[in-house]
C-alpha atoms as a PDB file:
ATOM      1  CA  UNK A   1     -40.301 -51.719  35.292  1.00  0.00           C
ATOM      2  CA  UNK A   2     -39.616 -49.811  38.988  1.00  0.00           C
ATOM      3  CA  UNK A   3     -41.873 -50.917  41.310  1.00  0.00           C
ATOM      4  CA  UNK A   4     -43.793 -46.875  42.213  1.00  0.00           C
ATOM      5  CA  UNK A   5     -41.900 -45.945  39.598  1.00  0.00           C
ATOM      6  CA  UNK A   6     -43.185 -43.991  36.440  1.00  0.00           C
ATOM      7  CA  UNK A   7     -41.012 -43.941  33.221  1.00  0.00           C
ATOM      8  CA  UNK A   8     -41.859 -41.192  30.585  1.00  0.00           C
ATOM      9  CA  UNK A   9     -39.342 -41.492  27.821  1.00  0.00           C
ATOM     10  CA  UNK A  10     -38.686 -37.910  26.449  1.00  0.00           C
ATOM     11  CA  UNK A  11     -36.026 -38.589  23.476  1.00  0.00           C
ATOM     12  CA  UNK A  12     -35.082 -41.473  21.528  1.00  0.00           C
ATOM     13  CA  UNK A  13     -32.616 -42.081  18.660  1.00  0.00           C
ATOM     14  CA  UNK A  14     -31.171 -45.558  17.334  1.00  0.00           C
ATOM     15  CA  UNK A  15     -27.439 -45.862  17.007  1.00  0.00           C
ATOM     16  CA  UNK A  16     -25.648 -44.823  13.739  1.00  0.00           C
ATOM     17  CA  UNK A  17     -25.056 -46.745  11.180  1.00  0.00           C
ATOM     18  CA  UNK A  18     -21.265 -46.615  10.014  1.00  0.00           C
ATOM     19  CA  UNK A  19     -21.533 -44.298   6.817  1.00  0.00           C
ATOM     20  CA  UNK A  20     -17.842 -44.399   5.475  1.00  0.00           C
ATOM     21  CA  UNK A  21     -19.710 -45.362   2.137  1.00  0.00           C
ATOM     22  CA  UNK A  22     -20.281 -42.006   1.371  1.00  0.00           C
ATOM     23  CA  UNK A  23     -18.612 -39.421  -0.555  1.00  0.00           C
ATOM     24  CA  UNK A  24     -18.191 -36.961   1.648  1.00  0.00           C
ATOM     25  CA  UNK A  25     -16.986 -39.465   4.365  1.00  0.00           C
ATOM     26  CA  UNK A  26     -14.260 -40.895   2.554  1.00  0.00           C
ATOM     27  CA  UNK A  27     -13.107 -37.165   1.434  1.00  0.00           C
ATOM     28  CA  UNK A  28     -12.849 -36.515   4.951  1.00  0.00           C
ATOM     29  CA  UNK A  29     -11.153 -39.735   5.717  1.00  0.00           C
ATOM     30  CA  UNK A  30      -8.217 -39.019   3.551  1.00  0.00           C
ATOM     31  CA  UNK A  31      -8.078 -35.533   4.040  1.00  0.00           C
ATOM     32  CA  UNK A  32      -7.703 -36.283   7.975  1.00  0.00           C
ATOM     33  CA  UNK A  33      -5.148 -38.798   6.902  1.00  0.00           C
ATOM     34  CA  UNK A  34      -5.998 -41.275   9.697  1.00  0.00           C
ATOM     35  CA  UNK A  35      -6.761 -45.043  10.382  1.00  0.00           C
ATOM     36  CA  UNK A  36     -10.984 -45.166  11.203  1.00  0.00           C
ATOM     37  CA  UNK A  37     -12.010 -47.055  14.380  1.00  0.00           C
ATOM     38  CA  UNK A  38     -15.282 -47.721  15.624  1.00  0.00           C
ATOM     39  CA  UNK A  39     -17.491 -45.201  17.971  1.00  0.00           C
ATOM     40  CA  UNK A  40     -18.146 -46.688  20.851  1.00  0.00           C
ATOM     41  CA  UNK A  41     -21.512 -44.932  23.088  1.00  0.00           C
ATOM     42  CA  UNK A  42     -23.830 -42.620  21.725  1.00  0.00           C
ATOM     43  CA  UNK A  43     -23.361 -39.432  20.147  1.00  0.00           C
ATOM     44  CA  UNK A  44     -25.550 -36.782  18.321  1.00  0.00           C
ATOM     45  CA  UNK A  45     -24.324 -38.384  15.113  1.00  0.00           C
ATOM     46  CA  UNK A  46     -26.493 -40.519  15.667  1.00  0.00           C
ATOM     47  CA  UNK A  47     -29.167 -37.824  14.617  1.00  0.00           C
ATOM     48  CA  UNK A  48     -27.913 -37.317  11.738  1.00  0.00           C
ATOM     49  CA  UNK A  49     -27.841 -40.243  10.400  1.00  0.00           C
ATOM     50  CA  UNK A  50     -31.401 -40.891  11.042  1.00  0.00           C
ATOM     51  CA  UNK A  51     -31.529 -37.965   8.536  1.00  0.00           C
ATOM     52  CA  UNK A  52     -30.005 -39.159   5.774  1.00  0.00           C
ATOM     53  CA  UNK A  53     -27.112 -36.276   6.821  1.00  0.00           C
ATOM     54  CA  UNK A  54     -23.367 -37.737   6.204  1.00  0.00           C
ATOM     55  CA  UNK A  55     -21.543 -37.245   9.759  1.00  0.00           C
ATOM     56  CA  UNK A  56     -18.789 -38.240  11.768  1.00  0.00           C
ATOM     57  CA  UNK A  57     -16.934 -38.692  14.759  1.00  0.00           C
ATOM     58  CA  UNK A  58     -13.176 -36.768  14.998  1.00  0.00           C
ATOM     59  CA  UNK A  59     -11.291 -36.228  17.874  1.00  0.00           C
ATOM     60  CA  UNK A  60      -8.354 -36.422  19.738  1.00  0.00           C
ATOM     61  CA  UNK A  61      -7.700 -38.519  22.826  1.00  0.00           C
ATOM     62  CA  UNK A  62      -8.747 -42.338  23.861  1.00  0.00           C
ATOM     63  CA  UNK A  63     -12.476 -42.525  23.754  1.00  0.00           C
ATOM     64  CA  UNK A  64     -12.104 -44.943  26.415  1.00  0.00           C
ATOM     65  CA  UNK A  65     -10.912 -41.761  28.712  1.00  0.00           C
ATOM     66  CA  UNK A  66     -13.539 -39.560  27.304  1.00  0.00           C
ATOM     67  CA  UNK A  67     -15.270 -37.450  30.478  1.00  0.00           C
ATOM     68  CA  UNK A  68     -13.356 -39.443  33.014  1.00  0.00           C
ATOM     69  CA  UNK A  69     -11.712 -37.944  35.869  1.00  0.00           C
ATOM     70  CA  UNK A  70      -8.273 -38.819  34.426  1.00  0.00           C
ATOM     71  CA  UNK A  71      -8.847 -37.808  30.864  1.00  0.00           C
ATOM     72  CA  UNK A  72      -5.856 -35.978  29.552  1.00  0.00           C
ATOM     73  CA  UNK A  73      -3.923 -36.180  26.204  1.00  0.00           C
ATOM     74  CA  UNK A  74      -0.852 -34.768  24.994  1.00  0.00           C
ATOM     75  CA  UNK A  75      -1.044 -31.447  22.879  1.00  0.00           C
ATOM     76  CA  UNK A  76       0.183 -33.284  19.905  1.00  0.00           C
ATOM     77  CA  UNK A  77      -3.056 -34.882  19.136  1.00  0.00           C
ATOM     78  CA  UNK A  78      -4.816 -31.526  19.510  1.00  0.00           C
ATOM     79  CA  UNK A  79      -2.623 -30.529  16.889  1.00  0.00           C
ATOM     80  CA  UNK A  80      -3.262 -33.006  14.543  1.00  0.00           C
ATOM     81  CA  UNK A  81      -6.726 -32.787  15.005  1.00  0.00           C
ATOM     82  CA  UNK A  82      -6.374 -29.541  13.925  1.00  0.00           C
ATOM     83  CA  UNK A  83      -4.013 -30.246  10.859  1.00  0.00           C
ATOM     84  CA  UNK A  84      -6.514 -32.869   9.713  1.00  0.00           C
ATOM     85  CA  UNK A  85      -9.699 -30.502  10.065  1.00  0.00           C
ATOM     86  CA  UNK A  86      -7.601 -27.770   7.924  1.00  0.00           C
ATOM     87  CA  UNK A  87      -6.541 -30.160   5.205  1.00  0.00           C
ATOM     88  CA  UNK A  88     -10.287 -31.468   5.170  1.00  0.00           C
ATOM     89  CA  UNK A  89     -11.771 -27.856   5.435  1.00  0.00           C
ATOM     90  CA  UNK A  90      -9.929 -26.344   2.738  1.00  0.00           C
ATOM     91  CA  UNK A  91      -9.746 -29.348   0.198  1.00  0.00           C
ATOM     92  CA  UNK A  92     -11.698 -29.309  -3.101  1.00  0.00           C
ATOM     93  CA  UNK A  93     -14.447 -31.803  -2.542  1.00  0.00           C
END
């Protein structure tokens, strides 16, 4: 590929496949109480999925500001982020 260059590839995962199918994604869906948008990048759920492992994404902020110099969010989202985990967390599933 790189002329001199050696590539030794170490780790590799596909993407996710969106999993809001499931059971235990949809329970967490309306527990959270929020509107679902897509994942943009790579994360580790990723992994799971390749496992057969229900997982998803939650956060606050704008993914589009995730680990940039100017990411910041108010405290409000933190807060619901919290709510939602709480409601999901202790629901009857």
């Amino acid at each position: 590929m790189f002329t001199g260059c050696e590539i030794n590839i170490v780790d590799s995962a596909p993407g996710a496949r969106p999993g809001l199918q499931s059971p235990e994604a949809k329970a967490f869906v309306a527990a959270v109480g929020t509107s679902i948008h897509p994942k943009y990048g790579w994360t580790d759920v990723a992994r799971f999925s390749e496992l057969g492992i229900p997982a998803v994404n939650y956060g606050p902020g704008d993914p589009n500001k995730a680990h940039a110099d100017d990411e910041s969010l108010p405290a409000s989202q933190i807060y619901a982020c919290e709510s939602g985990l709480r409601n999901f967390l202790t629901s009857n599933l």
